[in-house]
C-alpha atoms as a PDB file:
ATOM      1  CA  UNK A   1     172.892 164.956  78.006  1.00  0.00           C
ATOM      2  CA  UNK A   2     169.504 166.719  79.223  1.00  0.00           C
ATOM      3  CA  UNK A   3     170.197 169.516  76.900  1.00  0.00           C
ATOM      4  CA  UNK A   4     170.605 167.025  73.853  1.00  0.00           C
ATOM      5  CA  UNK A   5     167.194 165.354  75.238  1.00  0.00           C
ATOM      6  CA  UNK A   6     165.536 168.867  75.071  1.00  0.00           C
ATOM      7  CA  UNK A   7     166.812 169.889  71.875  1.00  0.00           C
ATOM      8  CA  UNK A   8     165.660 166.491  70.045  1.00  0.00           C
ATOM      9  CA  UNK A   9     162.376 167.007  71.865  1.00  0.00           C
ATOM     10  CA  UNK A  10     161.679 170.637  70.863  1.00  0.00           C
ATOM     11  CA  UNK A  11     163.432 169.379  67.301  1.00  0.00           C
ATOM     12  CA  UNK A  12     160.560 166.702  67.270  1.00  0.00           C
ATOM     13  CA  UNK A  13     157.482 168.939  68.216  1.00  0.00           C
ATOM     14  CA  UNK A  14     158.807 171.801  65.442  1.00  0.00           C
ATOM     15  CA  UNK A  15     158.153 169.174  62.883  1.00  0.00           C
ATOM     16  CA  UNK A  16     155.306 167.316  63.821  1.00  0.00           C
ATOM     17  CA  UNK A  17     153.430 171.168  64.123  1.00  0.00           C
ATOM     18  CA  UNK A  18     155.064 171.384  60.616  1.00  0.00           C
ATOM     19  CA  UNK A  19     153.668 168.597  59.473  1.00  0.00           C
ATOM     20  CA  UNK A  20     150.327 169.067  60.870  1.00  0.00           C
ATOM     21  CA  UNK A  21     149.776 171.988  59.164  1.00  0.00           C
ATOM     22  CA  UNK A  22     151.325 170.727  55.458  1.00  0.00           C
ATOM     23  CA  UNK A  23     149.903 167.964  52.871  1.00  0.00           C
ATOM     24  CA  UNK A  24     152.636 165.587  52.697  1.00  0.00           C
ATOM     25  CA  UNK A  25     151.926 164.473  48.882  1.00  0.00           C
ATOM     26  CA  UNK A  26     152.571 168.377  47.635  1.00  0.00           C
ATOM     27  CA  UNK A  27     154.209 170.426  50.802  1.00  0.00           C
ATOM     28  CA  UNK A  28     151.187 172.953  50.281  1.00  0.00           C
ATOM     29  CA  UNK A  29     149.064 174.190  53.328  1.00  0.00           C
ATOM     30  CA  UNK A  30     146.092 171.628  54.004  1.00  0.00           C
ATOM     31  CA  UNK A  31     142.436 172.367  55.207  1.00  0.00           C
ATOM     32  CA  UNK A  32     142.982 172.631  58.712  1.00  0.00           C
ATOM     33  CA  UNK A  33     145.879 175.310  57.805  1.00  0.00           C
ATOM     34  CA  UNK A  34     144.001 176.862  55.362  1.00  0.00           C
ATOM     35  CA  UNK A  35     140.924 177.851  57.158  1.00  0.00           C
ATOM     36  CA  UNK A  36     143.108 179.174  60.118  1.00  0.00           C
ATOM     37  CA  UNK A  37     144.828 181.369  57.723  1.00  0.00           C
ATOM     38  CA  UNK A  38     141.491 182.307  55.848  1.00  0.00           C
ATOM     39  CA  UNK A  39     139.834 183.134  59.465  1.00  0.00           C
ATOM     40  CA  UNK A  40     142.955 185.187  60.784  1.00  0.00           C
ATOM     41  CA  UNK A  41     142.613 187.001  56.841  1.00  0.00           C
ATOM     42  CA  UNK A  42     139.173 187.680  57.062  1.00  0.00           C
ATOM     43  CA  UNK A  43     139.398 189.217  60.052  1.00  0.00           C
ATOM     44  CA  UNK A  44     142.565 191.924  59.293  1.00  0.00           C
ATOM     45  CA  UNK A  45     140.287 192.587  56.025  1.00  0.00           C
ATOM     46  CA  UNK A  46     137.527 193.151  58.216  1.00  0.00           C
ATOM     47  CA  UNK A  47     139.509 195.435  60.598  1.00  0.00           C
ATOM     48  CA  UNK A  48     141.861 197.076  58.063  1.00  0.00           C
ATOM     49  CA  UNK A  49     139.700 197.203  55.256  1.00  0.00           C
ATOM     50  CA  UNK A  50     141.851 195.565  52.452  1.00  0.00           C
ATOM     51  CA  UNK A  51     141.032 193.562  49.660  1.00  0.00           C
ATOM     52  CA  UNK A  52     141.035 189.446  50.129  1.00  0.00           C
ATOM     53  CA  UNK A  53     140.199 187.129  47.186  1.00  0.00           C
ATOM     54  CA  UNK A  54     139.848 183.188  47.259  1.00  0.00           C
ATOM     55  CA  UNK A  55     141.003 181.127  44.527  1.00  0.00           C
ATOM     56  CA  UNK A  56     139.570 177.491  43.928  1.00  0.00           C
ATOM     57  CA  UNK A  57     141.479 174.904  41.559  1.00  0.00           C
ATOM     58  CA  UNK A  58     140.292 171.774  40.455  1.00  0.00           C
ATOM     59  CA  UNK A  59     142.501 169.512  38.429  1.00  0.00           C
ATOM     60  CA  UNK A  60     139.903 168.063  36.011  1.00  0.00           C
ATOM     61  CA  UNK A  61     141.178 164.623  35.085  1.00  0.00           C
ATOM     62  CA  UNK A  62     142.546 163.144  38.127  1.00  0.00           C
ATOM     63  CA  UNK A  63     140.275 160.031  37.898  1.00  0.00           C
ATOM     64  CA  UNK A  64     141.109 159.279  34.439  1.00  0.00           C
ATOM     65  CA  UNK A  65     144.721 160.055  34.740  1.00  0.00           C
ATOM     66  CA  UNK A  66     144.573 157.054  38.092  1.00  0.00           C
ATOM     67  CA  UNK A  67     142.662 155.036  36.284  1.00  0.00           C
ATOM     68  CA  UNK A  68     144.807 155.063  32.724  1.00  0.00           C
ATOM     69  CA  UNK A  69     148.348 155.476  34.474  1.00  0.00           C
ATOM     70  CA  UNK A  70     147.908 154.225  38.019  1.00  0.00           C
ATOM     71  CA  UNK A  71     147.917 156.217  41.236  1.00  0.00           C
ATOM     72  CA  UNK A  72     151.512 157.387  41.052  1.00  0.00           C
ATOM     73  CA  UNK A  73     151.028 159.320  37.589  1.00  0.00           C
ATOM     74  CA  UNK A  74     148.134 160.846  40.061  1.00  0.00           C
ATOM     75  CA  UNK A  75     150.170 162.074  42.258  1.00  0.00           C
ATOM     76  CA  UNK A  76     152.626 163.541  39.966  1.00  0.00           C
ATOM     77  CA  UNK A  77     149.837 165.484  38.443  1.00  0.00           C
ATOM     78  CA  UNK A  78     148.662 166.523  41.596  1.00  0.00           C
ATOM     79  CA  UNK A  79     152.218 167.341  42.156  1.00  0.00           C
ATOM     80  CA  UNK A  80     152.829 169.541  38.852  1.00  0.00           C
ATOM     81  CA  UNK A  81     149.878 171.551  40.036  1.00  0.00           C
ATOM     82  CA  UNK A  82     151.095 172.639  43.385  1.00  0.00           C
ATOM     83  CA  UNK A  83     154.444 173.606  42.033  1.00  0.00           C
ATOM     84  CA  UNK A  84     152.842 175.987  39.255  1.00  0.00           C
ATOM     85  CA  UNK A  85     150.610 177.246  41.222  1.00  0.00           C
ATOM     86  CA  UNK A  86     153.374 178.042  43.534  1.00  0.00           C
ATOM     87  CA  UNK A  87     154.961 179.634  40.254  1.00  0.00           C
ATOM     88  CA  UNK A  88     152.250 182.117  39.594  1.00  0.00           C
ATOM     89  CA  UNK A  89     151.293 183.289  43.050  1.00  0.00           C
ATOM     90  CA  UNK A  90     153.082 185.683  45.134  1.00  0.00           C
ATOM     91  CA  UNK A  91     154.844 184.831  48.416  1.00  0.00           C
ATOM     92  CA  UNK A  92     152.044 186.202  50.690  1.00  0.00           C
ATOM     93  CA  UNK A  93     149.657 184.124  49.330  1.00  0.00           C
ATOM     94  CA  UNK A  94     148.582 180.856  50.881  1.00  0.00           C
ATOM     95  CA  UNK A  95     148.369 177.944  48.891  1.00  0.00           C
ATOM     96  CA  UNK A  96     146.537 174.659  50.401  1.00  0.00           C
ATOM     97  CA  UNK A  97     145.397 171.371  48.745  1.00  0.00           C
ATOM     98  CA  UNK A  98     142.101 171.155  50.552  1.00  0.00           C
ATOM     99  CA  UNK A  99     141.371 168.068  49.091  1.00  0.00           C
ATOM    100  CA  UNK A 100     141.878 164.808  46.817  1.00  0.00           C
ATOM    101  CA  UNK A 101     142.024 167.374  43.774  1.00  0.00           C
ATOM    102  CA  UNK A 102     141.179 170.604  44.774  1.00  0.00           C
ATOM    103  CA  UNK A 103     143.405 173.492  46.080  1.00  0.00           C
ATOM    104  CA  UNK A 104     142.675 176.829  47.212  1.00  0.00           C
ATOM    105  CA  UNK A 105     144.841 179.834  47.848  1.00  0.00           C
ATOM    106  CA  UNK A 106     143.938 182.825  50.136  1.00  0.00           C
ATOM    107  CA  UNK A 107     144.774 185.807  47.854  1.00  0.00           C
ATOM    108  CA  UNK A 108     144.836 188.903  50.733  1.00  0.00           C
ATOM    109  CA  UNK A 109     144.983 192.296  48.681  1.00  0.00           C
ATOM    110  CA  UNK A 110     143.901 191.036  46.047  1.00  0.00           C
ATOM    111  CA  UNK A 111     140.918 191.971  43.950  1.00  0.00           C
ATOM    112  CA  UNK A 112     139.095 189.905  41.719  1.00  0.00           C
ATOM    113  CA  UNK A 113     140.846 191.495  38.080  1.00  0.00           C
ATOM    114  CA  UNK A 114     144.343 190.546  39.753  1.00  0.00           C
ATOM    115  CA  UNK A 115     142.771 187.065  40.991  1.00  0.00           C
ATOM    116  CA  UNK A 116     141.777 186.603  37.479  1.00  0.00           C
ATOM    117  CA  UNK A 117     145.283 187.337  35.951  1.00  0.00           C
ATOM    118  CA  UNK A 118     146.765 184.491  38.552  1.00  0.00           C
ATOM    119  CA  UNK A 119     144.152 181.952  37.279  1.00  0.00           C
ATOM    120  CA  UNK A 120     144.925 182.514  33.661  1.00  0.00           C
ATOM    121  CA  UNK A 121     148.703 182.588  34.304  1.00  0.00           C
ATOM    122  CA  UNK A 122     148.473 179.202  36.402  1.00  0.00           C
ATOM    123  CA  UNK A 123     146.030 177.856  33.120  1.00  0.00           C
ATOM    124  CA  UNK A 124     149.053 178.486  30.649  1.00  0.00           C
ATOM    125  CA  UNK A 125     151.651 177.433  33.063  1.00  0.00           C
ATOM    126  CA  UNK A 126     149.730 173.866  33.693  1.00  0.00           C
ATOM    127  CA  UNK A 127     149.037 173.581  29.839  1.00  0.00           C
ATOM    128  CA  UNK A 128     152.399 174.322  28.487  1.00  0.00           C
ATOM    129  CA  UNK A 129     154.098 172.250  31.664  1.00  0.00           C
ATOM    130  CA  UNK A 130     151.575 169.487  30.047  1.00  0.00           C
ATOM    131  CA  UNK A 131     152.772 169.941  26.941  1.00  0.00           C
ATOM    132  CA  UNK A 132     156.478 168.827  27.626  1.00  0.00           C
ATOM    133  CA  UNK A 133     155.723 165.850  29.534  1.00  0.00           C
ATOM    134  CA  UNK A 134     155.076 162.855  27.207  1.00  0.00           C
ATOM    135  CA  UNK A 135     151.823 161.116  29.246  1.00  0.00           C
ATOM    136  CA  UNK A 136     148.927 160.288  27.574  1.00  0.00           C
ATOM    137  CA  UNK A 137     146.358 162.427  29.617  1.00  0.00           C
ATOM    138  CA  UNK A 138     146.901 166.258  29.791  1.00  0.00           C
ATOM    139  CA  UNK A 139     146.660 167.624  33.130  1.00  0.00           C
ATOM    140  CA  UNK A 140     143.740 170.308  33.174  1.00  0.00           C
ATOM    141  CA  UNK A 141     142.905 172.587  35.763  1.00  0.00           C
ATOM    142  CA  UNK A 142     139.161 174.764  36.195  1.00  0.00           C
ATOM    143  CA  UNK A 143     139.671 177.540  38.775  1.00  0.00           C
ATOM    144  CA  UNK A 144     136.759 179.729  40.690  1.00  0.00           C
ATOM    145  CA  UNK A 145     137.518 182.851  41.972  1.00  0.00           C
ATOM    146  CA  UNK A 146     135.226 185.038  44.680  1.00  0.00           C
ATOM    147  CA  UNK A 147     136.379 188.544  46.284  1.00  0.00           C
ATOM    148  CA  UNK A 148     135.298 188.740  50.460  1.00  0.00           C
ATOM    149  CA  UNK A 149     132.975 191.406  51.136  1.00  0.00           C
ATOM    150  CA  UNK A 150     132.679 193.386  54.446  1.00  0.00           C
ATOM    151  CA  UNK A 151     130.579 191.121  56.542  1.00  0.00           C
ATOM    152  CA  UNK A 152     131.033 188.192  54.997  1.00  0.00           C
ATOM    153  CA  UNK A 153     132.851 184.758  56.560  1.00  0.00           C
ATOM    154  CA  UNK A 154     135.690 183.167  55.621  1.00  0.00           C
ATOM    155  CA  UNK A 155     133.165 180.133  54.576  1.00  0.00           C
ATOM    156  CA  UNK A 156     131.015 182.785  52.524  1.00  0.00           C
ATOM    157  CA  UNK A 157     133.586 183.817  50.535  1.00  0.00           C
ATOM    158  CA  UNK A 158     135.021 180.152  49.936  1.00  0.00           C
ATOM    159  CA  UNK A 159     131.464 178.547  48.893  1.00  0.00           C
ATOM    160  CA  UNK A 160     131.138 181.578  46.554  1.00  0.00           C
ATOM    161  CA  UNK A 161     134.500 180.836  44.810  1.00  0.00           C
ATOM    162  CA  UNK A 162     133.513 176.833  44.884  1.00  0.00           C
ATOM    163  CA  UNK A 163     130.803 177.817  43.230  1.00  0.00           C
ATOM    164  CA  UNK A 164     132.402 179.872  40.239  1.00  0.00           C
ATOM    165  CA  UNK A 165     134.948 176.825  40.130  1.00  0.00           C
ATOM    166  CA  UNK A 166     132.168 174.398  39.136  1.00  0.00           C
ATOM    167  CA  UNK A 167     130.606 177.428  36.614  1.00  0.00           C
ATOM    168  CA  UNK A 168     133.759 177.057  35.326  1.00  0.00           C
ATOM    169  CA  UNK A 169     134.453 173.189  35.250  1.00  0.00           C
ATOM    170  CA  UNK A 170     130.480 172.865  33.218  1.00  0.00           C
ATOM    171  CA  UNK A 171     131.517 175.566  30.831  1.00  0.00           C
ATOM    172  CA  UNK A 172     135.255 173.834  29.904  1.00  0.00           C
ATOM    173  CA  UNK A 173     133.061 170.689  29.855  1.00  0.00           C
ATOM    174  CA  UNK A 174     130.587 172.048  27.275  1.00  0.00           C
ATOM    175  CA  UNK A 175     133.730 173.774  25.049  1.00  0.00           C
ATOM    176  CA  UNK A 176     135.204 170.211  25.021  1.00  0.00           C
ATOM    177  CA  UNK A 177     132.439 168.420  24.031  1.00  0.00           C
ATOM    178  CA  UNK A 178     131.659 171.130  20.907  1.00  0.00           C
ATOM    179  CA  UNK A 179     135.359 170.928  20.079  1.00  0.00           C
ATOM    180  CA  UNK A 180     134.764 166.931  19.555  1.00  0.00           C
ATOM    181  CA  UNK A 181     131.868 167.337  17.502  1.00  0.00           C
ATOM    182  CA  UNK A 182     133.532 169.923  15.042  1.00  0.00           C
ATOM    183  CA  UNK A 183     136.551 167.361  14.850  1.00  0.00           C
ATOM    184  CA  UNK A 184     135.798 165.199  11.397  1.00  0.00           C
ATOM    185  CA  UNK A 185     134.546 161.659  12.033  1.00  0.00           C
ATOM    186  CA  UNK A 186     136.978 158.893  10.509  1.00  0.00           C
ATOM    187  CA  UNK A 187     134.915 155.940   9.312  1.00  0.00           C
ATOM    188  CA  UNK A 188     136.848 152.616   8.694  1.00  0.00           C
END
């Protein structure tokens, strides 16, 4: 009977340390997770000399997709982004929804040409997955990208991709907007 006791117990505290360490909405890593990994990373590129990019993602429309569809249709976006973006990264790469709708993924040996192949793989994947589902509002992604240097922090490397992520968000922004205004006007 003790044993039974002991095994639910150490049963118990395996899944709770799971769970700590997981979002619950997508099953990705979350913050706390990902900066552990991104400070344990750092530090074998520091000492081993390999290659480490960071990879931002933003999925654009979350707030209009909530508001429009309700909070559910939200989450199944959020949803359809984690599991593509599991698609087009490889096992050793850490995936983490850092927060409402952003996600990052720790990219060790990695440089930034390969980082950029991922993004534009996980762009087409998102698009076309968008594509088949019938909703009303297209789920869009922007994505930053930033390659560590020597000497650099795990927070230096993931402010520098945050900031290519919202380079990238004003430029898809700006390409939208001109798209709109070449589109002919229909007057009633």
């Amino acid at each position: 009977a003790v044993a039974d006791q002991v095994a639910i117990a150490i049963d118990r505290a395996r899944q709770f340390a799971s769970e700590a360490r997981t979002d619950h909405l997508t099953g990705l890593a979350n913050r706390r997770e990902f900066e552990r990994v991104m400070e344990r990373e750092v530090a074998l590129a520091e000492r081993h000399k390999r290659r480490l990019s960071v990879m931002m993602i933003d999925l654009d429309n979350l707030k209009r997709i909530n508001d429009r569809q309700g909070h559910r249709a939200g989450d199944g976006a959020l949803r359809v982004v984690a599991q593509h973006l599991l698609r087009v990264v490889r096992a050793s790469d850490v995936c983490a929804r850092v927060g409402g709708d952003e996600f990052a993924v720790a990219m060790p040996e990695t440089d930034l040409d390969r980082a950029r192949d991922v993004a534009a793989r996980l762009r087409r994947s998102v698009e076309h997955a968008g594509l088949g589902m019938k909703a009303p509002e297209r789920v869009e992604v922007s994505v930053g990208i930033a390659a560590w240097r020597a000497g650099q922090d795990w927070q230096a490397v993931y402010q520098a991709a945050d900031a290519d992520l919202y380079e990238d968000k004003r430029r898809r922004k700006t390409a939208r907007r001109w798209q709109q205004e070449d589109q002919p006007q229909i007057r009633l």
